[in-house]
PDB file of N, CA and C in Angstrom:
ATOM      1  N   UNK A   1      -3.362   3.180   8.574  1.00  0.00           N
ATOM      2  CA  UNK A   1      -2.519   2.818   7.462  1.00  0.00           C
ATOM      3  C   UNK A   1      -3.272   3.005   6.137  1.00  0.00           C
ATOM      4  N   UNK A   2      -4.607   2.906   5.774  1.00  0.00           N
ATOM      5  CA  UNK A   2      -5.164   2.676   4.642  1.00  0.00           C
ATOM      6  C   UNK A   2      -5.461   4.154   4.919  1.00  0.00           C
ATOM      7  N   UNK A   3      -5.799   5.417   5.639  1.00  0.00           N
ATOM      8  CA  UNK A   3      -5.749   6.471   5.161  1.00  0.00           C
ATOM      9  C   UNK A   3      -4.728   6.867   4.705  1.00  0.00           C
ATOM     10  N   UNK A   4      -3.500   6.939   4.943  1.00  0.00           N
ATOM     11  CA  UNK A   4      -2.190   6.997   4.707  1.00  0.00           C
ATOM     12  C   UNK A   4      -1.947   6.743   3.489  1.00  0.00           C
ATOM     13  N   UNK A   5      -2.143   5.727   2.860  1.00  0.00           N
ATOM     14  CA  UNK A   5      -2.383   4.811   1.411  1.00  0.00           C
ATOM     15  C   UNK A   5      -2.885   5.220   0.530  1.00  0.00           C
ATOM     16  N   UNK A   6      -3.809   5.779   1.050  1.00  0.00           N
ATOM     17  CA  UNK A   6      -5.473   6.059   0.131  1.00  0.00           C
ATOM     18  C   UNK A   6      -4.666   8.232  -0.694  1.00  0.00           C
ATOM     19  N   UNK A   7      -4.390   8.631   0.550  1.00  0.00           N
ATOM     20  CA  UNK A   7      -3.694   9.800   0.279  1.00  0.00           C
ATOM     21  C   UNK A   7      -2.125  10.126  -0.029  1.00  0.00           C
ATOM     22  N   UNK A   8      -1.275   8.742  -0.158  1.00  0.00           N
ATOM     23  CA  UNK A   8      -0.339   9.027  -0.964  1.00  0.00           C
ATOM     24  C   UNK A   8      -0.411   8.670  -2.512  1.00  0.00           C
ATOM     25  N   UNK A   9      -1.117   7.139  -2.629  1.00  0.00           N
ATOM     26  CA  UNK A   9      -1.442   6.828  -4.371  1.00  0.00           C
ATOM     27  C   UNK A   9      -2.651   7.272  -4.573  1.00  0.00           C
ATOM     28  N   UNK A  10      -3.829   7.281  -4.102  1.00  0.00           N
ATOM     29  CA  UNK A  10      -4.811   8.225  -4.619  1.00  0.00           C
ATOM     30  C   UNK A  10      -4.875   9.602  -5.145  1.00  0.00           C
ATOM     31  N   UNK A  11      -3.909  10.311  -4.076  1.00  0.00           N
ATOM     32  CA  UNK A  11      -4.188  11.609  -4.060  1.00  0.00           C
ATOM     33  C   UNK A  11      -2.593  12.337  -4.296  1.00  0.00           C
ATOM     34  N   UNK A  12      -2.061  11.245  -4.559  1.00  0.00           N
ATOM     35  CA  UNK A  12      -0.195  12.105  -4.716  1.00  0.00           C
ATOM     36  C   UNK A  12       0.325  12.836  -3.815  1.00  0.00           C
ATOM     37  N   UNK A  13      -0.297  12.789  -2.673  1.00  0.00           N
ATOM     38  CA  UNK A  13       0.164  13.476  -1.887  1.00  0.00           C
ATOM     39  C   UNK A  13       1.670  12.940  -1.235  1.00  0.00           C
ATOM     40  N   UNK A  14       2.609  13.869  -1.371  1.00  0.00           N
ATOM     41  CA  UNK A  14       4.155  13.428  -0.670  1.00  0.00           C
ATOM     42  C   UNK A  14       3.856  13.141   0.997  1.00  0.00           C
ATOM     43  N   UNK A  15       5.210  12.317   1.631  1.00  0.00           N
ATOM     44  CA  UNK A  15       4.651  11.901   2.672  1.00  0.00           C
ATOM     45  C   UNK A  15       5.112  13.020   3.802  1.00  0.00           C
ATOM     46  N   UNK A  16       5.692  14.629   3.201  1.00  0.00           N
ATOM     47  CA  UNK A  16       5.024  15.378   3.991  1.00  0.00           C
ATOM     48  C   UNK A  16       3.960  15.929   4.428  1.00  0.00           C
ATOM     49  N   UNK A  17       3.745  16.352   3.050  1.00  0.00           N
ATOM     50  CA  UNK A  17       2.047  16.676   3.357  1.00  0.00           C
ATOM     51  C   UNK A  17       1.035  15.824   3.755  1.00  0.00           C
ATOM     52  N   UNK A  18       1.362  14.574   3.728  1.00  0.00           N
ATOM     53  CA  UNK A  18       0.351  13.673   4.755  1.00  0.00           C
ATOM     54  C   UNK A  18       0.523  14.089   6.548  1.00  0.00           C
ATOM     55  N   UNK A  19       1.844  13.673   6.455  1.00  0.00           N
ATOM     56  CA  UNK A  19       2.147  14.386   7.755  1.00  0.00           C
ATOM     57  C   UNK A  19       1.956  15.656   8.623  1.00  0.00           C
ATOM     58  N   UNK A  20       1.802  16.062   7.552  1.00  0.00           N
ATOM     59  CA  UNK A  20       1.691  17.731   8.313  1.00  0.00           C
ATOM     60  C   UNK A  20      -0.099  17.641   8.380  1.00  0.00           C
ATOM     61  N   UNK A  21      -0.918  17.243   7.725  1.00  0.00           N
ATOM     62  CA  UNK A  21      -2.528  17.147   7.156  1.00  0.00           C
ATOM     63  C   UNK A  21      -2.947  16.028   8.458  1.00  0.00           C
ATOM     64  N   UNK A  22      -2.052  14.825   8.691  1.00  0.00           N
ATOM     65  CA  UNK A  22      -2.516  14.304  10.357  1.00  0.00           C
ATOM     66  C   UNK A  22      -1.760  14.270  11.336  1.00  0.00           C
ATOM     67  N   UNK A  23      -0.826  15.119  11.323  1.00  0.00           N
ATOM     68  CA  UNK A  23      -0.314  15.250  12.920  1.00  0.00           C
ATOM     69  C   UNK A  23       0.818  14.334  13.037  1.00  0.00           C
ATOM     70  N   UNK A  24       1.425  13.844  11.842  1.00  0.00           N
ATOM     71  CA  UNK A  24       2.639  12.700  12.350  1.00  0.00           C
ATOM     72  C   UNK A  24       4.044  12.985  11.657  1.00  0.00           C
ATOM     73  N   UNK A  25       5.124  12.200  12.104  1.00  0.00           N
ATOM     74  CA  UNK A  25       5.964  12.579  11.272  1.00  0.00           C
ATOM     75  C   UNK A  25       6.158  11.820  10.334  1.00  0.00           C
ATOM     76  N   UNK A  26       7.364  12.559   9.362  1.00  0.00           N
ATOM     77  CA  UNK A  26       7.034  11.982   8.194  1.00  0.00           C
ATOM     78  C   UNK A  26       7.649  10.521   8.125  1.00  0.00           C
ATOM     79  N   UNK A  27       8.306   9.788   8.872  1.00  0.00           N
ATOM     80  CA  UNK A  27       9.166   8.871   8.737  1.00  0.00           C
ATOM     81  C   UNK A  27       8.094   7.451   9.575  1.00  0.00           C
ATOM     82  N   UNK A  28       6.914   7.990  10.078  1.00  0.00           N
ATOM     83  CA  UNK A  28       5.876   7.192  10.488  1.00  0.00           C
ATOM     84  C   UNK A  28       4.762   6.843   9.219  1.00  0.00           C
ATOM     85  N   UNK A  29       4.972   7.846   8.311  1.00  0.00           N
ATOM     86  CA  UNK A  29       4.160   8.055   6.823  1.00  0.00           C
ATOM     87  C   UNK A  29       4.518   6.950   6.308  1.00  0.00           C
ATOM     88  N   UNK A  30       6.364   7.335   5.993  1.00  0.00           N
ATOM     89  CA  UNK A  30       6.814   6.577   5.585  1.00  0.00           C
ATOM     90  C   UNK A  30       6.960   5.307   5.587  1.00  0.00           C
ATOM     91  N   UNK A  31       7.136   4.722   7.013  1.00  0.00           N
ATOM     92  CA  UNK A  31       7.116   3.580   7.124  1.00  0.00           C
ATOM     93  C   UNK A  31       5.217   2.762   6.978  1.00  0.00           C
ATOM     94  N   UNK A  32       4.199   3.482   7.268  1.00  0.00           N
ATOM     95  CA  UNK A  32       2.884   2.882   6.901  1.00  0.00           C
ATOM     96  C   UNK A  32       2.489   2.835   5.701  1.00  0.00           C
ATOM     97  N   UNK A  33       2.846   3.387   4.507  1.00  0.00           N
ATOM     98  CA  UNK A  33       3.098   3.189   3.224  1.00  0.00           C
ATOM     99  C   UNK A  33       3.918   2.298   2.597  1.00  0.00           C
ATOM    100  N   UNK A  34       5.099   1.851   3.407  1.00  0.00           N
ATOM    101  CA  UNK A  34       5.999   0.718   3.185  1.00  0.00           C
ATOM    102  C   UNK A  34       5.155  -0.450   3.824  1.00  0.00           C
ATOM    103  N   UNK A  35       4.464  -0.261   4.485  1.00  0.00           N
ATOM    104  CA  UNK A  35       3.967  -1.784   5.344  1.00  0.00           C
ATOM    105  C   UNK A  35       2.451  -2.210   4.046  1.00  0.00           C
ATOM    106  N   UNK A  36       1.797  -0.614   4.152  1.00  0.00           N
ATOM    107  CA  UNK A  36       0.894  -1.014   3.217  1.00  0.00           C
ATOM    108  C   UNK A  36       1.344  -1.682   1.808  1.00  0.00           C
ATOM    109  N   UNK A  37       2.048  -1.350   1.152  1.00  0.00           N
ATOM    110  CA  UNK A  37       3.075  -1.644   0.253  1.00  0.00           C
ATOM    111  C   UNK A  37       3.369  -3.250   0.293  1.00  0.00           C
ATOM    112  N   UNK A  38       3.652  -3.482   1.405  1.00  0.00           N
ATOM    113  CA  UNK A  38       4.094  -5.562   1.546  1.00  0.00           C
ATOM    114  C   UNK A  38       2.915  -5.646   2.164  1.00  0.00           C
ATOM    115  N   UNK A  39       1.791  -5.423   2.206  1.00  0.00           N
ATOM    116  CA  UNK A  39       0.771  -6.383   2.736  1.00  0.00           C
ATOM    117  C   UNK A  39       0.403  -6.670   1.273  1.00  0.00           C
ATOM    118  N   UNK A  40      -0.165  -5.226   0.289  1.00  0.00           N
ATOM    119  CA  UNK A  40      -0.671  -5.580  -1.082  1.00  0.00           C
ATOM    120  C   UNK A  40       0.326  -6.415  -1.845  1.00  0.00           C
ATOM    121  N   UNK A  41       1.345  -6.224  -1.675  1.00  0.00           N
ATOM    122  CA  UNK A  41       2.160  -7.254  -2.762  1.00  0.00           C
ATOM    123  C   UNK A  41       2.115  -8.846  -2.185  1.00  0.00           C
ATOM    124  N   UNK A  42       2.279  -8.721  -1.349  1.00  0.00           N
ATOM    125  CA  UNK A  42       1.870 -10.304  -0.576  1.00  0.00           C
ATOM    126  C   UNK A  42       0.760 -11.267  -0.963  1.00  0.00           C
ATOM    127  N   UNK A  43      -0.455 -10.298  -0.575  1.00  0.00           N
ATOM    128  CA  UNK A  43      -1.704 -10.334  -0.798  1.00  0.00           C
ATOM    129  C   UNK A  43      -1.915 -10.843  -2.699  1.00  0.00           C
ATOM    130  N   UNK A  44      -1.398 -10.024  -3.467  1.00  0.00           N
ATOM    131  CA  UNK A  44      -1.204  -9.724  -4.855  1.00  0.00           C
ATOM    132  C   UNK A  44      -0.524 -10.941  -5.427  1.00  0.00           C
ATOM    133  N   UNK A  45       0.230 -12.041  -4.592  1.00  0.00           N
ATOM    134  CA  UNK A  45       1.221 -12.783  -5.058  1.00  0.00           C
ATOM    135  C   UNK A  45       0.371 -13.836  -4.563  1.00  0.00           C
ATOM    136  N   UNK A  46      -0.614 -14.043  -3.753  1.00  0.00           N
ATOM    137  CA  UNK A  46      -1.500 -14.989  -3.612  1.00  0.00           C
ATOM    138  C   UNK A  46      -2.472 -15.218  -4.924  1.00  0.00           C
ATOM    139  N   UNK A  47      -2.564 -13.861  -4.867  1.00  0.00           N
ATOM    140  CA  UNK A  47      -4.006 -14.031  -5.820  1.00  0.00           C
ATOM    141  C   UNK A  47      -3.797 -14.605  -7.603  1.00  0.00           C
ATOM    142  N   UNK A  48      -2.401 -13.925  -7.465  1.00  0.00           N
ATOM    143  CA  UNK A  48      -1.486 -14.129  -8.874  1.00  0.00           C
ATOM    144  C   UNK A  48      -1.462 -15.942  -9.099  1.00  0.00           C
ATOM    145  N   UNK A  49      -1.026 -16.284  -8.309  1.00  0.00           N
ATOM    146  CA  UNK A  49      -0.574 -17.501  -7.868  1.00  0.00           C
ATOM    147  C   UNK A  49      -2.023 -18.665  -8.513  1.00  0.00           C
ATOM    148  N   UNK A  50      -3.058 -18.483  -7.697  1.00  0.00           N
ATOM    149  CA  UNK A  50      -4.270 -19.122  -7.725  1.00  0.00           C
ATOM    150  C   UNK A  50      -4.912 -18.664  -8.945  1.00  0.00           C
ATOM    151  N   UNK A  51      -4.539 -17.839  -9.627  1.00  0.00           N
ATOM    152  CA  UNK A  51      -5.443 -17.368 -11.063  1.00  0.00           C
ATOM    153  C   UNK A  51      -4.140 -18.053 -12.125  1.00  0.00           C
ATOM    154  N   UNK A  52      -3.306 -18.150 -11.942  1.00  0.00           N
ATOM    155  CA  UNK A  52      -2.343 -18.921 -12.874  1.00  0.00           C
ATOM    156  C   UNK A  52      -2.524 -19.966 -13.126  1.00  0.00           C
ATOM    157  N   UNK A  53      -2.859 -20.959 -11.592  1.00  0.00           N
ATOM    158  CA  UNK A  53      -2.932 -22.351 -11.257  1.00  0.00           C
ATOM    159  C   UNK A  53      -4.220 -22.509 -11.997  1.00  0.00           C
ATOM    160  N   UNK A  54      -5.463 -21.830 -11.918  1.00  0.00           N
ATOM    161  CA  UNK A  54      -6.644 -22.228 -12.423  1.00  0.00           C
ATOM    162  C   UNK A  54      -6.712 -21.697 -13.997  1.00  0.00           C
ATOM    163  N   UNK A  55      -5.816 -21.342 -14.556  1.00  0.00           N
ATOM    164  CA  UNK A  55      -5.660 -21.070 -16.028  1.00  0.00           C
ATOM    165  C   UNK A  55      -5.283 -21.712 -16.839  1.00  0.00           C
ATOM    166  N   UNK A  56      -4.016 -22.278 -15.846  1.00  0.00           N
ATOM    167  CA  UNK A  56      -3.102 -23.352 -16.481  1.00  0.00           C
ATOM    168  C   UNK A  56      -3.956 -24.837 -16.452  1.00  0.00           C
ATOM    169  N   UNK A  57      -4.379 -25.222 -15.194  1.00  0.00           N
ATOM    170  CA  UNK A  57      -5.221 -26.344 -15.421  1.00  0.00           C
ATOM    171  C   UNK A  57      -6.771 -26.735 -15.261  1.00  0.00           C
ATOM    172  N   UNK A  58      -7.351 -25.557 -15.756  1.00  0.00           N
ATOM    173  CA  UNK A  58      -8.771 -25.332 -16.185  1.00  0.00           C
ATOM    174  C   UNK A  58      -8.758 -25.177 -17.117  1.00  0.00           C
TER     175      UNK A  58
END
């Protein structure tokens, strides 16, 4: 998944040409870019969360 990631926003690559570059189709691209996608925003909404809390009452 994080190669997948790394070569669609790193490298712009569309999620054919990922596909075709490792052997998968594109709708497996697709969906590991969507998963990577809600782990970071998840992840991102934690961190958001705890830097607010310690801004607001620090």
């Amino acid at each position: 998944m994080r190669e997948i990631f790394i070569l669609s926003r790193k490298e712009n690559k569309s999620h054919k040409e990922i596909a075709l570059e490792l052997g998968l189709s594109e709708l497996t691209v697709k969906t590991q870019v969507k998963k990577a996608l809600r782990i970071l925003k998840s992840r991102l909404g934690v961190f958001v969360y705890v830097a607010f809390f310690f801004r607001t009452y620090y």
